[in-house]
Protein backbone atom coordinates (compact mmCIF):
# COMPACT_ATOMS: atom_id res chain seq x y z
CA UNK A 1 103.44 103.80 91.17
CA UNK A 2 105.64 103.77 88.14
CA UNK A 3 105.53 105.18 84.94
CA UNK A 4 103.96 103.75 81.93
CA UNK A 5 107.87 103.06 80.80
CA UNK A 6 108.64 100.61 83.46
CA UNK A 7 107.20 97.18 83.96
CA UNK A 8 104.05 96.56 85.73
CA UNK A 9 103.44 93.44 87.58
CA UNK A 10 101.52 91.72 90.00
CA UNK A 11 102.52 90.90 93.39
CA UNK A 12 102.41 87.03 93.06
CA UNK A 13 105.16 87.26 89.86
CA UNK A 14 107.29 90.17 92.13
CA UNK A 15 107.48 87.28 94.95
CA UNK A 16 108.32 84.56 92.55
CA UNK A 17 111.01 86.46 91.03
CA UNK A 18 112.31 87.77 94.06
CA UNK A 19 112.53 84.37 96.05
CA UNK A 20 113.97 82.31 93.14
CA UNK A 21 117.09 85.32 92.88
CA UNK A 22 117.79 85.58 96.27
CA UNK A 23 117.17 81.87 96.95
CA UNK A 24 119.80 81.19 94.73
CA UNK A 25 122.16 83.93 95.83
CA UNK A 26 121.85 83.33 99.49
CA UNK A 27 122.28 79.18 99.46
CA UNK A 28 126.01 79.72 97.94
CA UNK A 29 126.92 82.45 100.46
CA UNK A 30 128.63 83.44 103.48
CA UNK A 31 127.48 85.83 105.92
CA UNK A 32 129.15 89.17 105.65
CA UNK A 33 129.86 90.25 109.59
CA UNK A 34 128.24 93.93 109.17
CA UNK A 35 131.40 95.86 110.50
CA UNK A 36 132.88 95.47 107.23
CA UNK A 37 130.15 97.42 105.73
CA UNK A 38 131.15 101.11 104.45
CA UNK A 39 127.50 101.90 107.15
CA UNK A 40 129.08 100.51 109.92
CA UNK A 41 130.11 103.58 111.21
CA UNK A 42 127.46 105.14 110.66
CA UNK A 43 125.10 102.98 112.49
CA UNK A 44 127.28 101.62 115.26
CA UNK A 45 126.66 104.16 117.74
CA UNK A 46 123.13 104.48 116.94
CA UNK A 47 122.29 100.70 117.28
CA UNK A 48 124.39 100.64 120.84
CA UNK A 49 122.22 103.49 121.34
CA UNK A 50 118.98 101.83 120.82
CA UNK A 51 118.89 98.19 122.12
CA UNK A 52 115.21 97.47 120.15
CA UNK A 53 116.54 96.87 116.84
CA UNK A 54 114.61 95.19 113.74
CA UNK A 55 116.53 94.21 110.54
CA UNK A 56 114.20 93.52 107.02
CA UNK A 57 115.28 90.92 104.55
CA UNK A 58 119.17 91.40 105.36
CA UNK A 59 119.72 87.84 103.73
CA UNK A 60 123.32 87.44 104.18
CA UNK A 61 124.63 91.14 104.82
CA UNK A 62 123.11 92.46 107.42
CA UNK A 63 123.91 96.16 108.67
CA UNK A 64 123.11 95.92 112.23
CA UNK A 65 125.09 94.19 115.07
CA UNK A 66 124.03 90.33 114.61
CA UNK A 67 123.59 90.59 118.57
CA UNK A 68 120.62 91.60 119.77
CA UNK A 69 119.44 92.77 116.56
CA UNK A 70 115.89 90.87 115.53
CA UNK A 71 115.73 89.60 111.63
CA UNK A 72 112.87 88.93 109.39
CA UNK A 73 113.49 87.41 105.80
CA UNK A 74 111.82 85.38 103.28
CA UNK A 75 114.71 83.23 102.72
CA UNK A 76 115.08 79.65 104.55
CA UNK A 77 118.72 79.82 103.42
CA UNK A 78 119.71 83.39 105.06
CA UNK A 79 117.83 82.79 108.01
CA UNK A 80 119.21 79.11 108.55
CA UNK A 81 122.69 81.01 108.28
CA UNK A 82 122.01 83.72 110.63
CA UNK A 83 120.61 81.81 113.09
CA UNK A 84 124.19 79.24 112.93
CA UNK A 85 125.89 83.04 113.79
CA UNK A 86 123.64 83.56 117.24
CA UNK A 87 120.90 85.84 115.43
CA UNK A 88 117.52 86.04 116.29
CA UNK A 89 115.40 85.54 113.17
CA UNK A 90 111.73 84.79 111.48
CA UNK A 91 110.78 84.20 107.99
CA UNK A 92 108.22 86.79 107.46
CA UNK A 93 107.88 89.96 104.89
CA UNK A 94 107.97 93.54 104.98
CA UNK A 95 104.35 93.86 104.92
CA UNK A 96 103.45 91.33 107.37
CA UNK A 97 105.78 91.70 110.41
CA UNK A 98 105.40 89.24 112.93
CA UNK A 99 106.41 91.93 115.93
CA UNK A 100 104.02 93.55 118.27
CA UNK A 101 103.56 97.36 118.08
CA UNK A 102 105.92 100.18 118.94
CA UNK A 103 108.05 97.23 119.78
CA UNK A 104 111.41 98.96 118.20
CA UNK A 105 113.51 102.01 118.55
CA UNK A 106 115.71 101.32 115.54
CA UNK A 107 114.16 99.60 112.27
CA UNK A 108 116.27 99.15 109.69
CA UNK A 109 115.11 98.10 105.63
CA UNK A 110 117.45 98.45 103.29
CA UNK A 111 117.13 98.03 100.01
CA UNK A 112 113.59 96.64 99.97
CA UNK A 113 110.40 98.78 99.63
CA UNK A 114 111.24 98.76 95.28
CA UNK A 115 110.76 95.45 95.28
CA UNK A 116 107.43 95.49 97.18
CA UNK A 117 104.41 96.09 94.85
CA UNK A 118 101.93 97.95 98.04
CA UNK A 119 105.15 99.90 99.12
CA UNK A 120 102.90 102.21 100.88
CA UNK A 121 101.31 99.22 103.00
CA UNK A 122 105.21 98.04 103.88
CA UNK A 123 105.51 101.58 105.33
CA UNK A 124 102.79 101.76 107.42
CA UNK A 125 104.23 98.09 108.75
CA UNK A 126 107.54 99.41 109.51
CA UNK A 127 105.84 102.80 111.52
CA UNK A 128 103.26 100.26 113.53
CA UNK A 129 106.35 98.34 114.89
CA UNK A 130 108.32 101.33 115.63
CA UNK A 131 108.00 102.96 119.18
CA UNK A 132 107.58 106.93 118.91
CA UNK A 133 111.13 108.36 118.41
CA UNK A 134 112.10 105.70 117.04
CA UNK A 135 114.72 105.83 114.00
CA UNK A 136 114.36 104.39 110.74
CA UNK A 137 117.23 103.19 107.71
CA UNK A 138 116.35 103.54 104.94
CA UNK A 139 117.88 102.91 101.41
CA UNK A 140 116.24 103.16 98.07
CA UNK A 141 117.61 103.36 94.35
CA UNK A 142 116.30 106.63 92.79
CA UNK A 143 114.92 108.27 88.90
CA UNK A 144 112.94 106.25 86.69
CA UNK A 145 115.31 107.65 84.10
CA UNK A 146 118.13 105.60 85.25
CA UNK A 147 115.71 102.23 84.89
CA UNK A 148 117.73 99.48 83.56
CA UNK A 149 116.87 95.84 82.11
CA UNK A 150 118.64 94.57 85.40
CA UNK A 151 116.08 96.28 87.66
CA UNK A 152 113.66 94.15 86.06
CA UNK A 153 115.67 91.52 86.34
CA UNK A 154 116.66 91.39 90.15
CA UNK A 155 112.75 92.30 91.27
CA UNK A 156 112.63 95.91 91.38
CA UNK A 157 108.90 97.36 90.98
CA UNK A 158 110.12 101.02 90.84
CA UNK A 159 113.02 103.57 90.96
CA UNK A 160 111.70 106.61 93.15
CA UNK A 161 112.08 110.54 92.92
CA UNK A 162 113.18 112.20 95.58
CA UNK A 163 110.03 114.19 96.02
CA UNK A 164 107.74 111.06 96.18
CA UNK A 165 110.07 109.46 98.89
CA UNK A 166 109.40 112.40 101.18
CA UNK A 167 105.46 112.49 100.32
CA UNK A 168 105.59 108.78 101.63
CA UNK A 169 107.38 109.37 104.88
CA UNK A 170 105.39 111.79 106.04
CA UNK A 171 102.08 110.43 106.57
CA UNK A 172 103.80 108.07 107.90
CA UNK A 173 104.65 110.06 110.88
CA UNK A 174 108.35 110.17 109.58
CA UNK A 175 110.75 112.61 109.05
CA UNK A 176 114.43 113.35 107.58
CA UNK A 177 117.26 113.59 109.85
CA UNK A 178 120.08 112.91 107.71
CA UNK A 179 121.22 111.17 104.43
CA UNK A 180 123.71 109.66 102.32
CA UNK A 181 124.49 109.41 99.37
CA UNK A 182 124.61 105.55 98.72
CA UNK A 183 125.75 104.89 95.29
CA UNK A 184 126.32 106.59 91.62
CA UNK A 185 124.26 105.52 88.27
CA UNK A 186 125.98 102.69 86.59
CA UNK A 187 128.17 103.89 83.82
CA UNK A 188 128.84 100.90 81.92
CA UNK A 189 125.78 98.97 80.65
CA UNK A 190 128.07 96.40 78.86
CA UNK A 191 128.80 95.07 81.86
CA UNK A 192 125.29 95.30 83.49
CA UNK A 193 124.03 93.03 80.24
CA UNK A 194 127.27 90.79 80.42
CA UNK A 195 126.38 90.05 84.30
CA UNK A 196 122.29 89.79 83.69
CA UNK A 197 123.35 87.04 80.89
CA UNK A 198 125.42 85.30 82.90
CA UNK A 199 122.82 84.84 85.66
CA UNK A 200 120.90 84.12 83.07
CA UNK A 201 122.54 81.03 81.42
CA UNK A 202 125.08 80.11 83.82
CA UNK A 203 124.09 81.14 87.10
CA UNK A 204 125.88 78.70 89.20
CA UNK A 205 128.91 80.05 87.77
CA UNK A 206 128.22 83.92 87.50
CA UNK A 207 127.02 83.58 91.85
CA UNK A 208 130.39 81.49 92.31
CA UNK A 209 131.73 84.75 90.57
CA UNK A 210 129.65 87.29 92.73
CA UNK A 211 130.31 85.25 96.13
CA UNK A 212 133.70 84.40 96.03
CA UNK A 213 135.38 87.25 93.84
CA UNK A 214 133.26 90.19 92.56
CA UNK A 215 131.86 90.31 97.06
CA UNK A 216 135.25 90.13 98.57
CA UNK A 217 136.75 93.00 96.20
CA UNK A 218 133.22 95.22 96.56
CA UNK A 219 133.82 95.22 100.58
CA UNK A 220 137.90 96.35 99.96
CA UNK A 221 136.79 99.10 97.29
CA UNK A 222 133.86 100.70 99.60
CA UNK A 223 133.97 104.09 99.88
CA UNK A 224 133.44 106.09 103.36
CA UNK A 225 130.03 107.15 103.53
CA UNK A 226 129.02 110.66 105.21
CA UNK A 227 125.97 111.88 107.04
CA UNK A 228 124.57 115.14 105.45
CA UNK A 229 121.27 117.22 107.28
CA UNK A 230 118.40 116.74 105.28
CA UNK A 231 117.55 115.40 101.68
CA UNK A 232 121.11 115.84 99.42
CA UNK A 233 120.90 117.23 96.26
CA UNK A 234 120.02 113.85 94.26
CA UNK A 235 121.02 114.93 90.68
CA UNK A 236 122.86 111.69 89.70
CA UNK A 237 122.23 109.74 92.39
CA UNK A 238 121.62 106.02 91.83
CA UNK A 239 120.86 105.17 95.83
CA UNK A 240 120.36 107.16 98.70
CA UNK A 241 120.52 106.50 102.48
CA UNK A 242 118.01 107.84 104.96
CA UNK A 243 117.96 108.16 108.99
CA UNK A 244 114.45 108.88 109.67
CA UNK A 245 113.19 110.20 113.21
CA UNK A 246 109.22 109.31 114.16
CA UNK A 247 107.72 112.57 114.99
């Protein structure tokens, strides 16, 4: 749960916000073909490894091969776009999966379990479709110190520590094989207020901006990522990248 300094809410108001953002980001975009990804390859070789392959709530940039890969997201928009590219795909959430158990050797949710209020619940759905030794990615933003107004803002419940991430996997039945590290703390909250405004006031304009301009230069400036063993040192750290192993 988070600390008394971040916002608490309930999980009717985290869905509202969280469909009407990515609602409106997803109906003005184009899908991103996930080889132009800085995880691509990373993952490659481990999703031709392991043909039973669930995606969570990619909306428009998935990180898993579109083929063969099964989807699930809330939004009509991303899946009526994935499904124009060949994908396989079902409006569902993280905490209701419509899959059958130990029905996957690769899940992947990225990005996700801070916006779910009963993260612990989304777990245990993402272990009950996974098939034992299975692998799991898995991305989260980290330190409640680094909370910002646009966390609040895009439908984040909570920033984690690295300690609590671990004490969540493993009842799980899930354990660290390797990480990355995914992303550095924001330095410049000028710009973090000047972009919350403008999705704010003008948010036709500022996702014309994001889609068209601010997207296309993001996937040229990526940097490589690289597989470490174990949990890196997180001091710093604004997101982190997990490969977990069922055990």
């Amino acid at each position: 749960m988070p600390s008394l300094a971040l916002p608490r809410r309930d999980a009717t108001e985290l869905k509202r916000i969280n469909q009407a953002f990515y609602d409106s980001l997803w109906s003005g975009s184009r899908l991103v073909d996930p080889s132009r990804f800085n995880t691509w390859p990373m993952v490659r070789e481990l999703a031709m490894a392991l043909p039973r392959r669930l995606e969570v709530a990619p909306g428009l940039r998935p990180r898993l091969p579109i083929d063969g890969t099964y989807f699930v997201d809330i939004s009509t928009a991303a899946l009526g776009e994935l499904r124009s590219h060949g994908a396989s795909a079902a409006r569902a959430n993280i905490s209701a999966l419509p899959c059958a158990d130990a029905s996957f050797d690769l899940v992947c949710a990225l990005d996700i379990l801070e916006h779910v209020l009963d993260d612990d619940k989304a777990l245990r759905e993402l272990s009950r479709v996974a098939a034992p030794d299975a692998r799991m990615l898995l991305s989260v933003p980290l330190h409640e110190a680094a909370w910002t107004e646009f966390d609040e803002f895009v439908g984040h419940y909570r920033r984690y520590e690295p300690a609590q991430i671990l004490r969540k996997l493993e009842p799980n039945g899930w354990t660290i094989e390797q990480s990355a590290i995914y992303g550095m703390q924001p330095t410049s909250k000028t710009l973090l207020g000047l972009g919350q405004w403008y999705l704010t006031h003008q948010r036709e304009r500022a996702l014309w901006w994001y889609n068209r301009v601010i997207m296309p230069l993001g996937l040229r400036m990526q940097k490589p990522l690289r597989w470490q063993r174990g949990m890196p040192d997180c001091d710093g750290v604004d997101e982190l990248l997990l490969l977990c192993r069922r055990v």
